[in-house]
Protein backbone atom coordinates (compact mmCIF):
# COMPACT_ATOMS: atom_id res chain seq x y z
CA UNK A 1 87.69 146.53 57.23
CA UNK A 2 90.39 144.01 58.24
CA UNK A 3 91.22 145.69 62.03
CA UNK A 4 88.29 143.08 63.56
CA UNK A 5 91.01 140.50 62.73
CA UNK A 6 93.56 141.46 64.76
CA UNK A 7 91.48 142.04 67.58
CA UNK A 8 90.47 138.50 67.18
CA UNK A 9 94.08 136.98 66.99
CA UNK A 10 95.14 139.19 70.19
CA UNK A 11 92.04 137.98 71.82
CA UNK A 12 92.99 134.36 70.55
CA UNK A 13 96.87 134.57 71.86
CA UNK A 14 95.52 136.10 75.19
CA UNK A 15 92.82 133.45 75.84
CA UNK A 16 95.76 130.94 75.01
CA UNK A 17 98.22 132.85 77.25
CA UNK A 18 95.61 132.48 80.19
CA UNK A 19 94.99 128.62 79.51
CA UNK A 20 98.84 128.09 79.71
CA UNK A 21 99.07 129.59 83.07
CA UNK A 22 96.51 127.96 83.85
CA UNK A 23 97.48 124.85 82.77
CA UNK A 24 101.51 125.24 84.27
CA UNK A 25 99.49 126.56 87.78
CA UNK A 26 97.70 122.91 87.96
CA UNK A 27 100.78 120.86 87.27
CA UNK A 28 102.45 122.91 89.87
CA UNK A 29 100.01 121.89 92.67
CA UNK A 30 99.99 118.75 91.17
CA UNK A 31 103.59 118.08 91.86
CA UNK A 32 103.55 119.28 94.85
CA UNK A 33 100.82 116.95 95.85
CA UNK A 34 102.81 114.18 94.41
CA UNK A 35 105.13 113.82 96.63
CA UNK A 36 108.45 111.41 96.06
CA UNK A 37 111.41 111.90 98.71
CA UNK A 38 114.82 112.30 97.31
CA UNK A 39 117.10 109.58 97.21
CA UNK A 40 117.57 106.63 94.68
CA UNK A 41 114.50 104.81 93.09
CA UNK A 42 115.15 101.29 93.92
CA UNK A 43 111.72 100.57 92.84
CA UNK A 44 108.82 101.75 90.91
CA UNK A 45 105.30 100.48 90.14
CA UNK A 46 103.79 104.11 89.06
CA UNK A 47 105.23 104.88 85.85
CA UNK A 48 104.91 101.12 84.45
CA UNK A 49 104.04 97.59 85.63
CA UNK A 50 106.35 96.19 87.81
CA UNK A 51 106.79 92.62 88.83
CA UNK A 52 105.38 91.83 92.63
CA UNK A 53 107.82 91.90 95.29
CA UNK A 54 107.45 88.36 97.01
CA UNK A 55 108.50 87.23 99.94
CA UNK A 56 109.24 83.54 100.81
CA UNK A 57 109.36 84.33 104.59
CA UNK A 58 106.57 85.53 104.66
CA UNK A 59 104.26 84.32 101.79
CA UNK A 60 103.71 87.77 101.22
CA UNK A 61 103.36 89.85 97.74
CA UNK A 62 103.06 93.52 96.85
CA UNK A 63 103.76 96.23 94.65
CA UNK A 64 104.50 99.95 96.17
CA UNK A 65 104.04 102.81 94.27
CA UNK A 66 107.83 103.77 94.90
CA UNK A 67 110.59 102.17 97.32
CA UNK A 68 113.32 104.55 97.29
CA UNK A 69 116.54 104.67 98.98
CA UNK A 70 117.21 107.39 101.33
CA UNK A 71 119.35 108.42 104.29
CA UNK A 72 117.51 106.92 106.49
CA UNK A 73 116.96 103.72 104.90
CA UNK A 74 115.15 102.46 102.08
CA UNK A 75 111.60 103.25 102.33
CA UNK A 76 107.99 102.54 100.34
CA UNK A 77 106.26 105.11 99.37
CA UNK A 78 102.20 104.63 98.08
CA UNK A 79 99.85 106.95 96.91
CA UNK A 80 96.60 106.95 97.30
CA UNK A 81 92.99 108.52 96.57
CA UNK A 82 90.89 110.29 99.41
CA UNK A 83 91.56 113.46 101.44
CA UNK A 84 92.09 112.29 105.04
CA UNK A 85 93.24 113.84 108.79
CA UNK A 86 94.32 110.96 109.55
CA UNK A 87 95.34 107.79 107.12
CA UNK A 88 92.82 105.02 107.45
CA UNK A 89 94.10 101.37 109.52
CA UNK A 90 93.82 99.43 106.44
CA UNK A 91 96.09 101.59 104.54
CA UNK A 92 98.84 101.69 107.43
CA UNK A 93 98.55 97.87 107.49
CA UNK A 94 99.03 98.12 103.79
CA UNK A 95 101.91 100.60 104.31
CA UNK A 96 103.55 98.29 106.65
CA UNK A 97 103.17 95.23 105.05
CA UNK A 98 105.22 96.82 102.19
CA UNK A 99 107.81 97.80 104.89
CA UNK A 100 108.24 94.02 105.84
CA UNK A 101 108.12 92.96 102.02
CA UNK A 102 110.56 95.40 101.70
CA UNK A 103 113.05 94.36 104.02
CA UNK A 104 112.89 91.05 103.74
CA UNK A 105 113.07 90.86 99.91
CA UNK A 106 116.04 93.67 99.75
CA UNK A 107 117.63 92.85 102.83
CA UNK A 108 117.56 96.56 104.41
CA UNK A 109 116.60 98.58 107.16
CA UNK A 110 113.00 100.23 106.50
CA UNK A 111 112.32 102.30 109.20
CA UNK A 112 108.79 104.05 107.88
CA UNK A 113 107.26 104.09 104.76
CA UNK A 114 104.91 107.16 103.42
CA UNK A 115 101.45 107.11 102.75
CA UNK A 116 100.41 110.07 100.12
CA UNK A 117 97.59 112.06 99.51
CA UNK A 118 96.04 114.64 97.49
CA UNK A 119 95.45 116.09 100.78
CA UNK A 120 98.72 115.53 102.61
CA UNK A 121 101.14 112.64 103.61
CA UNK A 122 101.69 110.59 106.52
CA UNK A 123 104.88 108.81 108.06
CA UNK A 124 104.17 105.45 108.98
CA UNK A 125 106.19 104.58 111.41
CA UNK A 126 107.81 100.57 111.38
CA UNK A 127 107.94 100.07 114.55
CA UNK A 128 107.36 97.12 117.14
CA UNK A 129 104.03 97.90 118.05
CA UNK A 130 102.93 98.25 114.33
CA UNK A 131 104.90 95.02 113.25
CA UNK A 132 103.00 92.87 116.51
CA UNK A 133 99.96 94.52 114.87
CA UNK A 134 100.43 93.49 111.35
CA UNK A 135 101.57 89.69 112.08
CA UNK A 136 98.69 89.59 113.94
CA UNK A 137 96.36 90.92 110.94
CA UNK A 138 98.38 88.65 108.64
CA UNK A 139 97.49 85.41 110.92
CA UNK A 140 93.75 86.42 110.96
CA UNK A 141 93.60 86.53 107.08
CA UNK A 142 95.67 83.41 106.55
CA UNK A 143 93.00 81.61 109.11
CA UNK A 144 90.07 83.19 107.37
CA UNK A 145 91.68 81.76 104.12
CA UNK A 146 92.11 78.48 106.02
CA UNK A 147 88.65 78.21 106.62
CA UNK A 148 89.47 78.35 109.95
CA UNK A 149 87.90 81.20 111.16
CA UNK A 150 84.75 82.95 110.09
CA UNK A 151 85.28 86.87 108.22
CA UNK A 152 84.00 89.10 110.40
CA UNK A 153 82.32 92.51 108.66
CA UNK A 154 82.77 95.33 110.50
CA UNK A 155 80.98 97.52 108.45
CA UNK A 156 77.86 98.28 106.02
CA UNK A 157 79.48 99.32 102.73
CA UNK A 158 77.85 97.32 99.95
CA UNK A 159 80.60 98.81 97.45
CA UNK A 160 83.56 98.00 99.83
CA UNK A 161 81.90 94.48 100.31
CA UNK A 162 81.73 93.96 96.40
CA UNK A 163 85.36 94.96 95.91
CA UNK A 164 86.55 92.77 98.95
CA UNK A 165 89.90 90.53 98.06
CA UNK A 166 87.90 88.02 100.53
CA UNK A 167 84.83 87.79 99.06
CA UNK A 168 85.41 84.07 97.32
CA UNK A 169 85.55 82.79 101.11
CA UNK A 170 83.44 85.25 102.88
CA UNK A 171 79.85 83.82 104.00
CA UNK A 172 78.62 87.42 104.31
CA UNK A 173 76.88 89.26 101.31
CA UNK A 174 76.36 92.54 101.89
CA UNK A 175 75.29 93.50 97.79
């Protein structure tokens, strides 16, 4: 009378034994995903808040995911959302910016940083062509802030536009 039991707690410690690999299977691709190079943790906004990295200099502020020291010189890491071939400009611009925040502030080499996501990651490569790029970018936004010069949209993305960091001085209103 009592056999239907048993067959319920095996059934029970199977179903529990399947959700457990399951479970251990997602964290797996998870951490693979997640990718953080080897070397010394120098700095870490992930895990809990850290305080912005500022830079006199270069009246510039930021807080990467990771900066960690490697042989190759100290590099930020960031992680983002989206699955992309190739990593969008404004998160290379963002990825660099942390490279000169990074430098400056630490007084190190960075030659790259890493962009990372669920899909892949990317070198970013700190090089002249991509620093010339990013004073240049810096300039336009400190005019724009100036009320200098106009923002110019380059797109239609009504949620993008609502979530802009420019939006207090931007004469455009897209939503």
């Amino acid at each position: 009378m009592m056999w239907w039991v048993g067959v319920v707690l095996v059934g029970c410690g199977v179903f529990l034994c399947v959700i457990a690999f399951v479970f251990r299977y997602i964290v797996m691709v998870k951490k693979r995903r997640l990718y953080v190079p080897s070397g010394t943790v120098r700095y870490t906004d992930l895990h809990r808040p850290a305080e912005p990295l500022f830079s006199r200099r270069y009246l510039l502020t930021g807080k990467p995911d990771f900066v960690v020291e490697m042989d190759e010189g100290v590099v930020p890491v960031e992680y983002k959302s989206g699955w992309y071939v190739t990593p969008p400009e404004n998160h290379v611009l963002q990825v660099a910016a942390y490279c000169l925040l990074v430098e400056d502030v630490q007084q190190v080499h960075v030659p790259f940083g890493w962009l990372v996501y669920p899909s892949g990651r990317f070198r970013v490569w700190f090089d002249a062509a991509l620093r010339v790029r990013l004073a240049s970018v810096m300039g336009e936004m400190r005019m724009v802030l100036q009320g200098k010069r106009r923002v110019v949209v380059d797109h239609g993305d009504v949620k993008r536009c609502r979530h802009c960091s420019f939006r207090g001085v931007c004469s455009v209103r897209l939503g």
